[in-house]
C-alpha atoms as a PDB file:
ATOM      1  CA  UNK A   1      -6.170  12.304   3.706  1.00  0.00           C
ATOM      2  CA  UNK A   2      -5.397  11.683  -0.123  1.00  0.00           C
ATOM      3  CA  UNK A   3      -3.105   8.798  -1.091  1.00  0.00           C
ATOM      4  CA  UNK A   4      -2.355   6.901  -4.327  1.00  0.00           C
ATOM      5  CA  UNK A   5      -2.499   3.364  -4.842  1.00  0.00           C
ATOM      6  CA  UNK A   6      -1.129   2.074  -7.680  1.00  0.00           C
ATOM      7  CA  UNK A   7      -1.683   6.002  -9.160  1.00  0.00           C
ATOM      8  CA  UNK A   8      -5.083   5.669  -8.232  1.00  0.00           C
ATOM      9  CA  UNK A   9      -6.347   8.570  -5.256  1.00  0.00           C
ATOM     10  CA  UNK A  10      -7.880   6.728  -2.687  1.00  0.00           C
ATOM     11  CA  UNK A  11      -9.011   8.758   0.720  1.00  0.00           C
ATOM     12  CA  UNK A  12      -7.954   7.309   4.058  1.00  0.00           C
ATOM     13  CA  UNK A  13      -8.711   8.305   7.216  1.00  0.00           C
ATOM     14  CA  UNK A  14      -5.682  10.737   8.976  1.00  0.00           C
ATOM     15  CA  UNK A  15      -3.682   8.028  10.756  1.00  0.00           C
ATOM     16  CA  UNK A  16      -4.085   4.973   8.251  1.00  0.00           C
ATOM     17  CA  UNK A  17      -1.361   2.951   7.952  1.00  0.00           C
ATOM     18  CA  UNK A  18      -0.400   0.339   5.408  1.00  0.00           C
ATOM     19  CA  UNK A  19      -2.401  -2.310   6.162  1.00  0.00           C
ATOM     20  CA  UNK A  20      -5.219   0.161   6.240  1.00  0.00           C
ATOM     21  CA  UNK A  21      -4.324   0.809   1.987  1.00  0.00           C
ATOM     22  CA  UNK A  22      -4.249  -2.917   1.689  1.00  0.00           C
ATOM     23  CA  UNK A  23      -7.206  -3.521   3.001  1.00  0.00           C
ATOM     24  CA  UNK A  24      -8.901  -0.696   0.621  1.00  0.00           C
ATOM     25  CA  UNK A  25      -7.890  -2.491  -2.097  1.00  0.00           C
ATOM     26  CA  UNK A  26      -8.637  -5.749  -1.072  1.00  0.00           C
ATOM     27  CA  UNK A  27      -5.381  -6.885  -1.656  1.00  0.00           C
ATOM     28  CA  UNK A  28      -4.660 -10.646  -1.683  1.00  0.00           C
ATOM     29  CA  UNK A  29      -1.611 -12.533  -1.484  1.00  0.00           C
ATOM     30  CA  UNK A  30       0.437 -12.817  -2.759  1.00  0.00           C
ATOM     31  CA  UNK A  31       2.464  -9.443  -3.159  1.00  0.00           C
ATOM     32  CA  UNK A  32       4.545  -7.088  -1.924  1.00  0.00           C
ATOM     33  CA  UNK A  33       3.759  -3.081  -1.277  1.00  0.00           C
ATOM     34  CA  UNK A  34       5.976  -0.340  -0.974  1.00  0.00           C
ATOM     35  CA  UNK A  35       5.573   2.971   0.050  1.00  0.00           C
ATOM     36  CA  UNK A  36       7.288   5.882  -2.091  1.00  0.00           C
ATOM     37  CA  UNK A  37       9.152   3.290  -3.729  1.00  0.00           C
ATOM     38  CA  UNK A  38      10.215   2.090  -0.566  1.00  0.00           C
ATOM     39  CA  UNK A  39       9.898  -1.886  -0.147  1.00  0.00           C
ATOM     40  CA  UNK A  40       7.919  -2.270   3.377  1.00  0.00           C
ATOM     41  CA  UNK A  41       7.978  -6.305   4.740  1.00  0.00           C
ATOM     42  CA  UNK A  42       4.542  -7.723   5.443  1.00  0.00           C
ATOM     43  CA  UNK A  43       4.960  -7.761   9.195  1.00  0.00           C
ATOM     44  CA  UNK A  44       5.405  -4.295   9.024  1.00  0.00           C
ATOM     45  CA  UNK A  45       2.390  -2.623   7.377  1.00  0.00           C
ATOM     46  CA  UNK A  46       0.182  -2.242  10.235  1.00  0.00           C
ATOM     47  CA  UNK A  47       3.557   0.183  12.262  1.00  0.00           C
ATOM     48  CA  UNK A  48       3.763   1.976   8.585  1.00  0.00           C
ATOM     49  CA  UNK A  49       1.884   5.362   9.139  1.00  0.00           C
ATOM     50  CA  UNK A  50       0.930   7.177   5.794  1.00  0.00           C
ATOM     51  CA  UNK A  51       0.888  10.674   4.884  1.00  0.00           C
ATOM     52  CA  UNK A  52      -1.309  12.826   2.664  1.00  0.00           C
ATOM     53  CA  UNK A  53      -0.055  12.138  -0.918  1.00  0.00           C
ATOM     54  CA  UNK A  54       1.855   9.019  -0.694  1.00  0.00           C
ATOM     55  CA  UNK A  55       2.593   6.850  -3.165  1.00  0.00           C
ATOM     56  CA  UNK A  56       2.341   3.137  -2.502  1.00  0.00           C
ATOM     57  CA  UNK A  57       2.445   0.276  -4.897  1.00  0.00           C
ATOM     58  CA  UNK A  58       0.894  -3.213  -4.203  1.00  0.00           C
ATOM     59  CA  UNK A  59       2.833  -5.261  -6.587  1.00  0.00           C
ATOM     60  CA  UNK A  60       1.774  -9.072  -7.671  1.00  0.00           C
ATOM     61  CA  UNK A  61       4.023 -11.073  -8.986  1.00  0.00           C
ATOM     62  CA  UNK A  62       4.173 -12.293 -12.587  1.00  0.00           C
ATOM     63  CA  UNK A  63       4.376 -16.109 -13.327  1.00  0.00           C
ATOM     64  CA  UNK A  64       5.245 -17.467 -16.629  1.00  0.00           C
ATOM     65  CA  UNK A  65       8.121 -18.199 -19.329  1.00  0.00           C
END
């Protein structure tokens, strides 16, 4: 299946989940991801199923003054 990370396409396998995106991406922490603007906690990305065309953000945070 297609999905977009950070409006990138990426193919996944049918039956990824989050942790399967974040993985993809290589993804370290810290940051937070979301999925169709949807803020999912950490300890929940490997229960979050995706579907063909979702959006999901990894978002790092932004340090400075």
């Amino acid at each position: 299946m297609n999905v977009y990370i950070n409006q990138v396409p990426h193919a996944l396998a049918t039956g990824a989940t989050l942790a399967d995106a974040v993985a993809l991406v290589q993804a370290r922490p810290p940051f937070a991801a979301a999925v169709n603007l949807q803020f999912v906690p950490n300890s929940q990305y490997a229960q979050t199923p995706l579907q063909s065309d979702d959006r999901i953000d990894i978002i790092t945070p932004v340090t400075g003054g």
